[in-house]
PDB file of N, CA and C in Angstrom:
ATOM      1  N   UNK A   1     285.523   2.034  55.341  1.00  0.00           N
ATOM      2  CA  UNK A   1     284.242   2.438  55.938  1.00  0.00           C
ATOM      3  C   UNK A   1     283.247   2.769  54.828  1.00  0.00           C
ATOM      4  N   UNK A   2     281.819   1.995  54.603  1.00  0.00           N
ATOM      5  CA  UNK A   2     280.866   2.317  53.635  1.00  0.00           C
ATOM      6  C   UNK A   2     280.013   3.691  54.462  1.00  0.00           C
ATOM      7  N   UNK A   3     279.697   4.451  53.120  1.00  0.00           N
ATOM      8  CA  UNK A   3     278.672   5.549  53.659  1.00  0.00           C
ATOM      9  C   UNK A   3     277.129   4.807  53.654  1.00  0.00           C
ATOM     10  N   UNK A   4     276.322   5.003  53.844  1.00  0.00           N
ATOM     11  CA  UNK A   4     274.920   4.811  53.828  1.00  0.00           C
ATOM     12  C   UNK A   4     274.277   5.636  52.680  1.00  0.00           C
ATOM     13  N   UNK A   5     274.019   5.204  51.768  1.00  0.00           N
ATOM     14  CA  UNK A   5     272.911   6.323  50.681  1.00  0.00           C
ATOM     15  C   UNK A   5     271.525   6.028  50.670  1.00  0.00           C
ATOM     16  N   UNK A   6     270.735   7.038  49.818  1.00  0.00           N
ATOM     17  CA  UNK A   6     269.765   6.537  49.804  1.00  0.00           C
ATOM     18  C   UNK A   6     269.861   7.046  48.487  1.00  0.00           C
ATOM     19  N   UNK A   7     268.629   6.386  47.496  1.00  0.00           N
ATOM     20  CA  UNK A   7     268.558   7.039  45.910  1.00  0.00           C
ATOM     21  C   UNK A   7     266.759   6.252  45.465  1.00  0.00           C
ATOM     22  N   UNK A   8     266.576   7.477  45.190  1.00  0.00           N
ATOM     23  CA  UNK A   8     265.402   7.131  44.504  1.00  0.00           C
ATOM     24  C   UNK A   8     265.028   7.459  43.209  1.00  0.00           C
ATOM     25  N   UNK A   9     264.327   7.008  42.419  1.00  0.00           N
ATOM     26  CA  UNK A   9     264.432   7.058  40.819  1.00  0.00           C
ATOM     27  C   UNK A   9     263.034   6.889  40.499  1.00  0.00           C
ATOM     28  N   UNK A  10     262.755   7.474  39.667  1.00  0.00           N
ATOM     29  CA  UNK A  10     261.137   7.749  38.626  1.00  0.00           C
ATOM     30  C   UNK A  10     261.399   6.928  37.416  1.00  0.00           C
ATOM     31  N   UNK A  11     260.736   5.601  36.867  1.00  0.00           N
ATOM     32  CA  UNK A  11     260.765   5.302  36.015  1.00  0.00           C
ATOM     33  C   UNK A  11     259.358   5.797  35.013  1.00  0.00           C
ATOM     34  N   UNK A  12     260.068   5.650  33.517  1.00  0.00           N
ATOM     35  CA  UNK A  12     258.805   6.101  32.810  1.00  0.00           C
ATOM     36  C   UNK A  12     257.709   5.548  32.534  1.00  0.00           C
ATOM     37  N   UNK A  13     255.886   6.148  33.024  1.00  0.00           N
ATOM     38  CA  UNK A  13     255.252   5.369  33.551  1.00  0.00           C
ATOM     39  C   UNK A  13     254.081   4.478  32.023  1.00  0.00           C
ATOM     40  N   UNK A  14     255.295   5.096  31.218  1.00  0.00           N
ATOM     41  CA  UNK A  14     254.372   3.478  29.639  1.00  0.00           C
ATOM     42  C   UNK A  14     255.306   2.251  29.713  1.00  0.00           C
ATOM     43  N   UNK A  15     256.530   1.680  30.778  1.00  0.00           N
ATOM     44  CA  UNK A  15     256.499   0.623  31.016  1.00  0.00           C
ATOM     45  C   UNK A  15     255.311  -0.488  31.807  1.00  0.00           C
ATOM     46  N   UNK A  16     255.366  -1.416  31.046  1.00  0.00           N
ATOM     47  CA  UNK A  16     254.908  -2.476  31.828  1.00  0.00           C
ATOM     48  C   UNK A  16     255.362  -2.505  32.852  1.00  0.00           C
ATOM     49  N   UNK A  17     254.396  -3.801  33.572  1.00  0.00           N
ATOM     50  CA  UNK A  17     255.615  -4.146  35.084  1.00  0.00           C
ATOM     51  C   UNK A  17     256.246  -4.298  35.285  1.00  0.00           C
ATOM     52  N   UNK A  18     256.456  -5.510  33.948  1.00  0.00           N
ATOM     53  CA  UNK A  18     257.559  -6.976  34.042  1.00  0.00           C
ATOM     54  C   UNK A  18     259.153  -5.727  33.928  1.00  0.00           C
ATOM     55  N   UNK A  19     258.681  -4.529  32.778  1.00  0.00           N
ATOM     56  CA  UNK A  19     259.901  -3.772  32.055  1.00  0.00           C
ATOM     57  C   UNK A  19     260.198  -3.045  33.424  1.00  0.00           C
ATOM     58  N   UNK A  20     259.426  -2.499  34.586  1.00  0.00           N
ATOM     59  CA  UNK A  20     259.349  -1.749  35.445  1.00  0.00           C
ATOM     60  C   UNK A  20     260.585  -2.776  36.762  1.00  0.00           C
ATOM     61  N   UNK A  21     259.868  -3.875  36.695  1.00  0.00           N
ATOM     62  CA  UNK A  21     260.863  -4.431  37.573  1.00  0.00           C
ATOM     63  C   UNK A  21     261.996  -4.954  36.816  1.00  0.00           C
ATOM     64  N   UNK A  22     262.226  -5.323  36.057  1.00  0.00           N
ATOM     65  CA  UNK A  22     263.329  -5.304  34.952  1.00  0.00           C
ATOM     66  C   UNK A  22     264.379  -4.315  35.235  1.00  0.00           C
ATOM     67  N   UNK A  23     264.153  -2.791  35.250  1.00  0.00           N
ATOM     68  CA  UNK A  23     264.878  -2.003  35.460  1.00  0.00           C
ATOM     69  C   UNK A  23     265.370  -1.588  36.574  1.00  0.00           C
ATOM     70  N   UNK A  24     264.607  -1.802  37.730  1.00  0.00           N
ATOM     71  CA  UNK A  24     264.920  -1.587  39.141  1.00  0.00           C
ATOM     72  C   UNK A  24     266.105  -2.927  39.007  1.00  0.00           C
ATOM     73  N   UNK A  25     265.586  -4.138  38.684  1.00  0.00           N
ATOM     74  CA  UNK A  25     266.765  -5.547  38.714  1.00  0.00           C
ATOM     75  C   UNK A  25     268.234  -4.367  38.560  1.00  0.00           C
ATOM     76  N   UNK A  26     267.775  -4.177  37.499  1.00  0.00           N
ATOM     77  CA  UNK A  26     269.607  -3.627  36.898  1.00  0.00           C
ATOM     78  C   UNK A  26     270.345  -2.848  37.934  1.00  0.00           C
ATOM     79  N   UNK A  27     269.371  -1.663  38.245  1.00  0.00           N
ATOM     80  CA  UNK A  27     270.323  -0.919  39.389  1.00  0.00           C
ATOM     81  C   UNK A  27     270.540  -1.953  40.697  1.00  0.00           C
ATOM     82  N   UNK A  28     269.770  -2.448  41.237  1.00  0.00           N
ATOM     83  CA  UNK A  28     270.151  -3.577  42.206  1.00  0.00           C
ATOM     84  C   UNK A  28     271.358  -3.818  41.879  1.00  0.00           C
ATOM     85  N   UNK A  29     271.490  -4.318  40.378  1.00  0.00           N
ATOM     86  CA  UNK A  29     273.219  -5.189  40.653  1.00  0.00           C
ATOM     87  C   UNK A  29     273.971  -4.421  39.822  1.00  0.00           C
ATOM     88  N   UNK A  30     274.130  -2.695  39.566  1.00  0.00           N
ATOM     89  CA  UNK A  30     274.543  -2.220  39.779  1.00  0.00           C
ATOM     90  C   UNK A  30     275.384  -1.548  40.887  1.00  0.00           C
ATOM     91  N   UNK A  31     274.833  -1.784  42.026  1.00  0.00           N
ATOM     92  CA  UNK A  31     274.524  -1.197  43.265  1.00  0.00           C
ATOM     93  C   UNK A  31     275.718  -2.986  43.771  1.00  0.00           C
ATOM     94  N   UNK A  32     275.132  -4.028  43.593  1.00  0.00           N
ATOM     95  CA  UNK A  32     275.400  -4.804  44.658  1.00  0.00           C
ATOM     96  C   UNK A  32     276.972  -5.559  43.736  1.00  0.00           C
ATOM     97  N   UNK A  33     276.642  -5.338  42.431  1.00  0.00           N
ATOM     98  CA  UNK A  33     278.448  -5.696  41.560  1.00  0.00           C
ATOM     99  C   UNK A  33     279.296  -4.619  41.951  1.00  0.00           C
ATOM    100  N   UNK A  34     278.873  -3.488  42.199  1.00  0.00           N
ATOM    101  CA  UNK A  34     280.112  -1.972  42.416  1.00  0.00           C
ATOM    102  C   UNK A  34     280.545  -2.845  44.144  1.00  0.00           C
ATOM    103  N   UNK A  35     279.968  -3.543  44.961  1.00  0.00           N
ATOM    104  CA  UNK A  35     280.216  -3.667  46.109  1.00  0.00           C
ATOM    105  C   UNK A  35     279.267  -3.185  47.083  1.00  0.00           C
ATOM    106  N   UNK A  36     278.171  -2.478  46.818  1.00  0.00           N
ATOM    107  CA  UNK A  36     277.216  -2.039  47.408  1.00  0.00           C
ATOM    108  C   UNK A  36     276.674  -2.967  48.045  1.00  0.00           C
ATOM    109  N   UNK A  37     276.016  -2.425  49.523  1.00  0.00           N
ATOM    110  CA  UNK A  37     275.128  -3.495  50.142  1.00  0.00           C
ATOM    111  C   UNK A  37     274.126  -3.210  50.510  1.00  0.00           C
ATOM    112  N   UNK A  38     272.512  -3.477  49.702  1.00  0.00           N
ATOM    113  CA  UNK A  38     271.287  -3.407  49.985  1.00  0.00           C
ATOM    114  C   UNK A  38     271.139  -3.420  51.135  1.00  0.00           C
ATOM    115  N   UNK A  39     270.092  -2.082  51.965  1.00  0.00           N
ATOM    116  CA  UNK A  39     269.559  -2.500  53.033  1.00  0.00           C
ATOM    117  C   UNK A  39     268.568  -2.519  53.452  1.00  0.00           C
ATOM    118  N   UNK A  40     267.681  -1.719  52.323  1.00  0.00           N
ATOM    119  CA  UNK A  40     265.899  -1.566  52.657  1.00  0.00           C
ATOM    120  C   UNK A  40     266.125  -0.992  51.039  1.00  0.00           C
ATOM    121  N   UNK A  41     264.605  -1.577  50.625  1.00  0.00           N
ATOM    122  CA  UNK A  41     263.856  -1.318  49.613  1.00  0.00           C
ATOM    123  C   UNK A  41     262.493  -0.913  49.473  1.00  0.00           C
ATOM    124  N   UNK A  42     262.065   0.107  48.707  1.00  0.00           N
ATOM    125  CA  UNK A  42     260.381   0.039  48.752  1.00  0.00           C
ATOM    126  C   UNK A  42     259.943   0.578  47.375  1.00  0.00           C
ATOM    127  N   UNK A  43     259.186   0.088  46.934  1.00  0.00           N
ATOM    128  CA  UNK A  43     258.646   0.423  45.989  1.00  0.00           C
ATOM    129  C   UNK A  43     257.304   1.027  45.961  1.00  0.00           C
ATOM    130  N   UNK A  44     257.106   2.248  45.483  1.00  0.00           N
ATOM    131  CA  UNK A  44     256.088   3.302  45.839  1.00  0.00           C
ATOM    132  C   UNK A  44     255.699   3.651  44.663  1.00  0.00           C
ATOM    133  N   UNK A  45     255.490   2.435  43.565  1.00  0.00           N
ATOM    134  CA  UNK A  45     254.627   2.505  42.931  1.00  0.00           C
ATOM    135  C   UNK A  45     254.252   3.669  41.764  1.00  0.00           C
ATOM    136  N   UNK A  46     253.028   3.793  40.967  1.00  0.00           N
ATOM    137  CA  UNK A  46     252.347   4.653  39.824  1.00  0.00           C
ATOM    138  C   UNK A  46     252.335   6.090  41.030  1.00  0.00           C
ATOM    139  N   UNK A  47     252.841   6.793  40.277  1.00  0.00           N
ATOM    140  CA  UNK A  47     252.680   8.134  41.128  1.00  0.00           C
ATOM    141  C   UNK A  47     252.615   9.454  40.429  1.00  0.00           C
ATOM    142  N   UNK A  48     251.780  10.002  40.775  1.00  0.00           N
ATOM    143  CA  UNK A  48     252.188  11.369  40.037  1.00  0.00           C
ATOM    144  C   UNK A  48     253.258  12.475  40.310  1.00  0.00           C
ATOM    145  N   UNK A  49     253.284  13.175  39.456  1.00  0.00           N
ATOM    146  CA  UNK A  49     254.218  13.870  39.325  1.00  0.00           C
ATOM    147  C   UNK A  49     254.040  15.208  39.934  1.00  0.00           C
ATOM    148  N   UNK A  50     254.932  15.637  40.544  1.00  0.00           N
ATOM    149  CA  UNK A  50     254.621  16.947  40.977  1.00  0.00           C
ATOM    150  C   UNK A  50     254.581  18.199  39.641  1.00  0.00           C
ATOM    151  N   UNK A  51     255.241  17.650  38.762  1.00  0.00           N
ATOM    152  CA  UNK A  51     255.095  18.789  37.359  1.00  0.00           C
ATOM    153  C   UNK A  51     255.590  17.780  36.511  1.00  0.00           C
ATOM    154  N   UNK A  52     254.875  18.232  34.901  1.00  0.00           N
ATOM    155  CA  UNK A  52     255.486  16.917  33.765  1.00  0.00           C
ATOM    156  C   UNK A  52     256.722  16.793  33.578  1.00  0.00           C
ATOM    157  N   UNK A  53     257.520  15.727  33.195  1.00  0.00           N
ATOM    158  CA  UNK A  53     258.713  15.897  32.939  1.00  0.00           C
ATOM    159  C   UNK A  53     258.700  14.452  32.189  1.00  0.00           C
ATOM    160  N   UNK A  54     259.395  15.007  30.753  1.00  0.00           N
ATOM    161  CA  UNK A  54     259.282  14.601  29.191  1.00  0.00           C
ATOM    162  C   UNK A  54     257.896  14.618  28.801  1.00  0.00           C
ATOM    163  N   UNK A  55     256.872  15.448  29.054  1.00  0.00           N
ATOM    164  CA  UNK A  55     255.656  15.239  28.670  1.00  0.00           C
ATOM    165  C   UNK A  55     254.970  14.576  29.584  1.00  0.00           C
ATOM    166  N   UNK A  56     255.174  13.812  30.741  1.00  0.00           N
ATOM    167  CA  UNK A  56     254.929  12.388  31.514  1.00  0.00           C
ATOM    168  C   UNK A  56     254.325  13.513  32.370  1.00  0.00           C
ATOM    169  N   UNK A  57     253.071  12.618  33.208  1.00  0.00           N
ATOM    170  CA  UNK A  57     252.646  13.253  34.146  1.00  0.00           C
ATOM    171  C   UNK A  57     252.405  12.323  35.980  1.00  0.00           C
ATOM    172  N   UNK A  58     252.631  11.293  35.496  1.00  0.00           N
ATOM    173  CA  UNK A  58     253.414   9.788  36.188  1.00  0.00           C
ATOM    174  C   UNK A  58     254.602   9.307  36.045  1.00  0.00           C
ATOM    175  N   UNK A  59     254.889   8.235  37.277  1.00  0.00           N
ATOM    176  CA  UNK A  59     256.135   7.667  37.014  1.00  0.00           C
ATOM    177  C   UNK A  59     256.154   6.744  38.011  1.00  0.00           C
ATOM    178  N   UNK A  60     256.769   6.004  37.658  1.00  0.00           N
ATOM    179  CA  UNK A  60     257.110   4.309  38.808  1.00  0.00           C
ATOM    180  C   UNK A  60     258.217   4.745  39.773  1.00  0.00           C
ATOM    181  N   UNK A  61     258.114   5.212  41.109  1.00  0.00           N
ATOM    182  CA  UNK A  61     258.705   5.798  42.111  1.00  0.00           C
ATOM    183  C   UNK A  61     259.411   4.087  42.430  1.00  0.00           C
ATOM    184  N   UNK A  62     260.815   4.361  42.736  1.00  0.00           N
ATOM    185  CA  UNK A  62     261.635   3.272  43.538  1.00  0.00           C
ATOM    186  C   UNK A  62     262.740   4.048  44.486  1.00  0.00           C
ATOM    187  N   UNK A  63     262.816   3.533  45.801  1.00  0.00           N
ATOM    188  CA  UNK A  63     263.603   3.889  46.440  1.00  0.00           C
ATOM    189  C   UNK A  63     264.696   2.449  46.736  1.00  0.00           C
ATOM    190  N   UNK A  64     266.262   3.299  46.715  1.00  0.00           N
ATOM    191  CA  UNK A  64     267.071   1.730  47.446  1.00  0.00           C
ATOM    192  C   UNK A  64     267.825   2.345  48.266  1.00  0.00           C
ATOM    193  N   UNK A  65     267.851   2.092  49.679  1.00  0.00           N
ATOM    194  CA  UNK A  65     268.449   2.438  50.511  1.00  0.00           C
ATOM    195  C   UNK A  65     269.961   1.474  50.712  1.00  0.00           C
ATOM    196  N   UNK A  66     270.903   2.236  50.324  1.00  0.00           N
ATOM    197  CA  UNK A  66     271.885   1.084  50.262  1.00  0.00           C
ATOM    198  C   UNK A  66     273.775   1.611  51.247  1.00  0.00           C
ATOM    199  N   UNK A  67     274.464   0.444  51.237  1.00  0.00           N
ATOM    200  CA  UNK A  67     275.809   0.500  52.219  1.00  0.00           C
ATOM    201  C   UNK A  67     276.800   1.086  50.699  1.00  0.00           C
ATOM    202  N   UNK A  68     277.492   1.997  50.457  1.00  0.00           N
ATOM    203  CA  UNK A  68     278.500   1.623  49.753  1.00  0.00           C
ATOM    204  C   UNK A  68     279.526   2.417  49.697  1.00  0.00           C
ATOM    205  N   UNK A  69     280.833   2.071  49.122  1.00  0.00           N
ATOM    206  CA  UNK A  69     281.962   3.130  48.932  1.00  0.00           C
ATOM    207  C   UNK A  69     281.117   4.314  47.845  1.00  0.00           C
ATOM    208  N   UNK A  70     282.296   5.731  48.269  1.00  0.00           N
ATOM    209  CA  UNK A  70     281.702   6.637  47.478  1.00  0.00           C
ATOM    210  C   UNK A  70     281.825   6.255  45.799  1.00  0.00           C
ATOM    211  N   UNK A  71     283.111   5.941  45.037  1.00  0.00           N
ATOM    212  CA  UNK A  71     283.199   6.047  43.643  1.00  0.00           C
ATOM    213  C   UNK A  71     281.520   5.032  43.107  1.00  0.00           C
ATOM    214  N   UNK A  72     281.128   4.294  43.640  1.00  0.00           N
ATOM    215  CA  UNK A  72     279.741   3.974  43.124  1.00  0.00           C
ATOM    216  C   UNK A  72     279.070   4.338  42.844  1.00  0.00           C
ATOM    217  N   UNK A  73     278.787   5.776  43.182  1.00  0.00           N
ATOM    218  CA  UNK A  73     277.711   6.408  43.060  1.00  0.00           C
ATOM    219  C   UNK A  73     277.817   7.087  41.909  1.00  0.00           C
ATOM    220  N   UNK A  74     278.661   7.632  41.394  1.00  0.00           N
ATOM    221  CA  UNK A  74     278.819   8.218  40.146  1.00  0.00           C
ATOM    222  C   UNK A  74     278.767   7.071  38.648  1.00  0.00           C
ATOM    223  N   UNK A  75     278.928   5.806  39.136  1.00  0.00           N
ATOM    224  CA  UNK A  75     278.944   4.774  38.593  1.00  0.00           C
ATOM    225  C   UNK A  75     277.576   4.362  38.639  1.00  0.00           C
ATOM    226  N   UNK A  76     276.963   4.558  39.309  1.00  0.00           N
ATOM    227  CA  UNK A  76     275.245   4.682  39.486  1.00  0.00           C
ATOM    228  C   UNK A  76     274.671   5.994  38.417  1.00  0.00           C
ATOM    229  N   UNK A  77     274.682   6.926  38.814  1.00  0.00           N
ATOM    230  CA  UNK A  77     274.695   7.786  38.527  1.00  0.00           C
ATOM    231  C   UNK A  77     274.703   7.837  37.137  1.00  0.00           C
ATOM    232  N   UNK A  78     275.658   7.236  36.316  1.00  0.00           N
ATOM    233  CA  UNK A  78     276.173   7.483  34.867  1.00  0.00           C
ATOM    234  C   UNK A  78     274.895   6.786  34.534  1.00  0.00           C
ATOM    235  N   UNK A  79     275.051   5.388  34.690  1.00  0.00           N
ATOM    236  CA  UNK A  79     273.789   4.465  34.372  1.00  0.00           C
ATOM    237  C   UNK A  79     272.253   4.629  34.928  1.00  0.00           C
ATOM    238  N   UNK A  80     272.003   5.444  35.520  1.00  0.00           N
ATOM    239  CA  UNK A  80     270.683   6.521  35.642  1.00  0.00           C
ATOM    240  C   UNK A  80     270.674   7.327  33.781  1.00  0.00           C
ATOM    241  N   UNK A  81     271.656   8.364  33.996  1.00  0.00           N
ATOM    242  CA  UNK A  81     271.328   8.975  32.942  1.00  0.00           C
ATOM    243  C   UNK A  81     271.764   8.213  31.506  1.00  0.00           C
ATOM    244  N   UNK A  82     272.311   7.063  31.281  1.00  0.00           N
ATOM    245  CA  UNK A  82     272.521   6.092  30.118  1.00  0.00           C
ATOM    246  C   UNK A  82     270.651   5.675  30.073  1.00  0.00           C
ATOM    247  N   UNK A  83     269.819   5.412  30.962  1.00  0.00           N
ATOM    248  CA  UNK A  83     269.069   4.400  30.735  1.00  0.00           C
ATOM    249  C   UNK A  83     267.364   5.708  30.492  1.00  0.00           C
ATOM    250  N   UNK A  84     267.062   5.162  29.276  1.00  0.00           N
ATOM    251  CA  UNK A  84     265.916   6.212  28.561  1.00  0.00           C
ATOM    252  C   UNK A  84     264.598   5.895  29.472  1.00  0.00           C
ATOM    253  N   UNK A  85     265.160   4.826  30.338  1.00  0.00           N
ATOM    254  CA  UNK A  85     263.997   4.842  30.910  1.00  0.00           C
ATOM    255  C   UNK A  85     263.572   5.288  32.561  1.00  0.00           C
ATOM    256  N   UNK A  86     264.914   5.594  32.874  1.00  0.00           N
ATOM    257  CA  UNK A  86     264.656   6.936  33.983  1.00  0.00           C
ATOM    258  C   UNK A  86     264.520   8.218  33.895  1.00  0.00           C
ATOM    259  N   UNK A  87     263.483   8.798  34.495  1.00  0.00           N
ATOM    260  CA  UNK A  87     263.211  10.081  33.855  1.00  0.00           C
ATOM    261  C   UNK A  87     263.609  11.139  35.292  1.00  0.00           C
ATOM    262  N   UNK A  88     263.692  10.811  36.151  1.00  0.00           N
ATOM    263  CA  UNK A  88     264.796  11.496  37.323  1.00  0.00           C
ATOM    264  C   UNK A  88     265.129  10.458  38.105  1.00  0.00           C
ATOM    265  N   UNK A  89     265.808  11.192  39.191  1.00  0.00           N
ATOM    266  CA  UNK A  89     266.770  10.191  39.968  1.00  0.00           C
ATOM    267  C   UNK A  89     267.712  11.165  41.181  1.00  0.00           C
ATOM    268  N   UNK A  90     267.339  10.905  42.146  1.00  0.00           N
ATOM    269  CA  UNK A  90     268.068  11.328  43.197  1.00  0.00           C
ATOM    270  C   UNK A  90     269.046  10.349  43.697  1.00  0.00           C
ATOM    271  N   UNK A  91     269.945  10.772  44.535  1.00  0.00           N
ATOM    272  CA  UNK A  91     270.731  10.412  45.412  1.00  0.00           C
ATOM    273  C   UNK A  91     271.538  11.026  46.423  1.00  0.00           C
ATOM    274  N   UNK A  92     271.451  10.713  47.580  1.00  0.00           N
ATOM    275  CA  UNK A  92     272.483  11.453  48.813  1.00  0.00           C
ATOM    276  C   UNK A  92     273.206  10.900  49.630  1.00  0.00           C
ATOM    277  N   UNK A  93     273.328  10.975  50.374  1.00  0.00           N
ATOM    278  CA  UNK A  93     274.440  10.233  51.292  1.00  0.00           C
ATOM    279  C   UNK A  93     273.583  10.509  52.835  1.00  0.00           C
ATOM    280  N   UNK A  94     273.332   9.579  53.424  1.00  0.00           N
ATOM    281  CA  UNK A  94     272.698   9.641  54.780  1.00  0.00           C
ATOM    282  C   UNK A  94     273.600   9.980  55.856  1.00  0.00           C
ATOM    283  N   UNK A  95     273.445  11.413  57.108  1.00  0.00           N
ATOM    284  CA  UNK A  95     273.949  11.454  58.201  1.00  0.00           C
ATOM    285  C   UNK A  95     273.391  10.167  58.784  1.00  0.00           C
ATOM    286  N   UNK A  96     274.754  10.411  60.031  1.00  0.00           N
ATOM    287  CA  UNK A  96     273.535   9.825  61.174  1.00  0.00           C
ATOM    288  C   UNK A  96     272.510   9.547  61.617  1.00  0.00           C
ATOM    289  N   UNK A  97     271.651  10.679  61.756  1.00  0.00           N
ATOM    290  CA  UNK A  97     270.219  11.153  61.929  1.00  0.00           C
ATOM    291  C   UNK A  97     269.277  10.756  60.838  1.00  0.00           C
ATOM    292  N   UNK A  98     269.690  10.791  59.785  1.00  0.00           N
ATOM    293  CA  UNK A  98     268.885  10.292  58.759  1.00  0.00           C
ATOM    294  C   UNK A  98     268.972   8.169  58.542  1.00  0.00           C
ATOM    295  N   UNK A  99     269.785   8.166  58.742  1.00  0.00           N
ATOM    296  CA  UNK A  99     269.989   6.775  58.975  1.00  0.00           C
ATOM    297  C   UNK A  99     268.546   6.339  60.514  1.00  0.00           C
ATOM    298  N   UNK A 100     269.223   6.751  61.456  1.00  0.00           N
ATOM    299  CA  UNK A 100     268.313   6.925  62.328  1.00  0.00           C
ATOM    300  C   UNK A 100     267.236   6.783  62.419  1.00  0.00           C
ATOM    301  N   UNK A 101     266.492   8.277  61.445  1.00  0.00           N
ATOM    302  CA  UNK A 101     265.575   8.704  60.842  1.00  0.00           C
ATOM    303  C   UNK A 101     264.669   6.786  60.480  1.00  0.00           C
ATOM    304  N   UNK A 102     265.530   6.893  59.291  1.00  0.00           N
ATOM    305  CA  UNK A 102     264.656   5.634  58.359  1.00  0.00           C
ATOM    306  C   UNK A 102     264.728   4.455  59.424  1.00  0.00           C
ATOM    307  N   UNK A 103     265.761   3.532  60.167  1.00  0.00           N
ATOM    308  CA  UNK A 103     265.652   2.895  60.738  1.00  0.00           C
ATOM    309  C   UNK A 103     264.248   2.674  61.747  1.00  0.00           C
ATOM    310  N   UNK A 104     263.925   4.187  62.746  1.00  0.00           N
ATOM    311  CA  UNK A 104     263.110   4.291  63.586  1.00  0.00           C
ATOM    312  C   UNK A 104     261.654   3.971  62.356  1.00  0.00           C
ATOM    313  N   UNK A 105     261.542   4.457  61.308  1.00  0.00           N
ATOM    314  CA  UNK A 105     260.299   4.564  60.358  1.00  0.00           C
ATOM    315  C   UNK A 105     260.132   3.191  59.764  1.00  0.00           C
ATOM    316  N   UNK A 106     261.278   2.733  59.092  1.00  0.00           N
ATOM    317  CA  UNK A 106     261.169   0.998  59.050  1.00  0.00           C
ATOM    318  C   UNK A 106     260.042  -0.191  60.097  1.00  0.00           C
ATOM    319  N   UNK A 107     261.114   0.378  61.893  1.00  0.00           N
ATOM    320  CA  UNK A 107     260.289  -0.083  62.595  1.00  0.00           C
ATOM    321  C   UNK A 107     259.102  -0.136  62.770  1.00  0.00           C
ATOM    322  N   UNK A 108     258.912   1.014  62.938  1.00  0.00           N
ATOM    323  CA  UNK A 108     257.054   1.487  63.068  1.00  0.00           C
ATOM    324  C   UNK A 108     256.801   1.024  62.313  1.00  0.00           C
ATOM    325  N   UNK A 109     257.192   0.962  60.703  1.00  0.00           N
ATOM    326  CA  UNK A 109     256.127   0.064  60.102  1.00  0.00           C
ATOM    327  C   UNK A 109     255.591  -1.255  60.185  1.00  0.00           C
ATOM    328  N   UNK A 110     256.689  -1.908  60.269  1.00  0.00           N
ATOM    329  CA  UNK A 110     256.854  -3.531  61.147  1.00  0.00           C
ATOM    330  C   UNK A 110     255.803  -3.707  62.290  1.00  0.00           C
ATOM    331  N   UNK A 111     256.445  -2.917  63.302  1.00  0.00           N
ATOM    332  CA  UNK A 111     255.486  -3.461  64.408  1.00  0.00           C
ATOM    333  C   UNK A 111     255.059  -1.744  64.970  1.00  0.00           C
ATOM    334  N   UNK A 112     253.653  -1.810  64.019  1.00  0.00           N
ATOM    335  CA  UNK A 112     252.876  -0.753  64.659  1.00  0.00           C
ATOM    336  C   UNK A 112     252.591  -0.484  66.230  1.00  0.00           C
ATOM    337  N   UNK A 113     252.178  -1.482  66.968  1.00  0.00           N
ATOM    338  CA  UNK A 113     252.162  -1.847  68.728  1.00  0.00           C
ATOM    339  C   UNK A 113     253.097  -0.743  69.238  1.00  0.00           C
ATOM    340  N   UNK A 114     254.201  -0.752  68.477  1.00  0.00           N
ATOM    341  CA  UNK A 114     255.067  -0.093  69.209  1.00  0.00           C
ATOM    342  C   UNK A 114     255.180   1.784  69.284  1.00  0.00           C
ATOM    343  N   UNK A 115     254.535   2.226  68.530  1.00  0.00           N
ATOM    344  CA  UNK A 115     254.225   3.316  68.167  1.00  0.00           C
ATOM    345  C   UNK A 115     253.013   3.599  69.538  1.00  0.00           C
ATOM    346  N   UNK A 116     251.854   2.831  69.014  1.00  0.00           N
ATOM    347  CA  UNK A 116     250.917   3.322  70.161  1.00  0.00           C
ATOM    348  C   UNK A 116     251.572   3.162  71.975  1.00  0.00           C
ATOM    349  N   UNK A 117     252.963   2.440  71.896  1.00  0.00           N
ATOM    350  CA  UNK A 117     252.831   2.432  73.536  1.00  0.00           C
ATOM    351  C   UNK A 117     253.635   3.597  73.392  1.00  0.00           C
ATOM    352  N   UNK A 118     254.080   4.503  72.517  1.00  0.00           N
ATOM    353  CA  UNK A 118     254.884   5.718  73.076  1.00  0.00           C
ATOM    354  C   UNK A 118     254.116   6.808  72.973  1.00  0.00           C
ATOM    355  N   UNK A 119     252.871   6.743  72.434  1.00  0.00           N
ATOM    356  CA  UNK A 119     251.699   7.831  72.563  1.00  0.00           C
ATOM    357  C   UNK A 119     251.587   8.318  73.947  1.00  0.00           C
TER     358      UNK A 119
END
């Protein structure tokens, strides 16, 4: 049985793009060589920071919502803090409800229509 995670990560924001998506690539097949299975992605972009961290007052926000056994994540995890160019990095494990949660928010984004007929 895979858990559902979610993990999001701050890259540091004096990469380029090309280096910016470069690095998201890696955790992808980090994520999808451990056995992991992608299930929503978003990328949320130049963002600021709620307080500096390494001096930085931005950062390239990525979220990957993904299927996987637990030992991955620490295997994720390691290679977060190996790579100089993440400057934080979350990860959790989704209940139910939070699964839920994102699924119902996915939708709405898709097909807005559907939001206004439950107003």
């Amino acid at each position: 049985m895979l858990n559902q995670y979610e993990t999001v990560f701050i890259l540091t924001p004096v990469l380029s793009e090309a280096q910016a998506k470069e690095a998201v690539q890696k955790f992808r097949s980090v994520i999808t060589d451990g056995g992991g299975e992608i299930v929503h992605e978003e990328d949320w972009g130049l963002r600021k920071l709620a307080y500096p961290i390494q001096k930085k007052t931005t950062g390239f926000y990525h979220l990957i919502e993904f299927k996987a056994e637990g030992p991955l994540i620490s295997k994720l995890e390691t290679e977060y803090r190996r790579d100089e160019r993440i400057i934080r990095f979350l990860t959790f494990k989704m209940d139910k409800y939070a699964i839920e949660y994102s699924e119902k928010k996915r939708s709405l984004k898709e097909n807005p229509k559907e939001k206004k007929m439950e107003d």
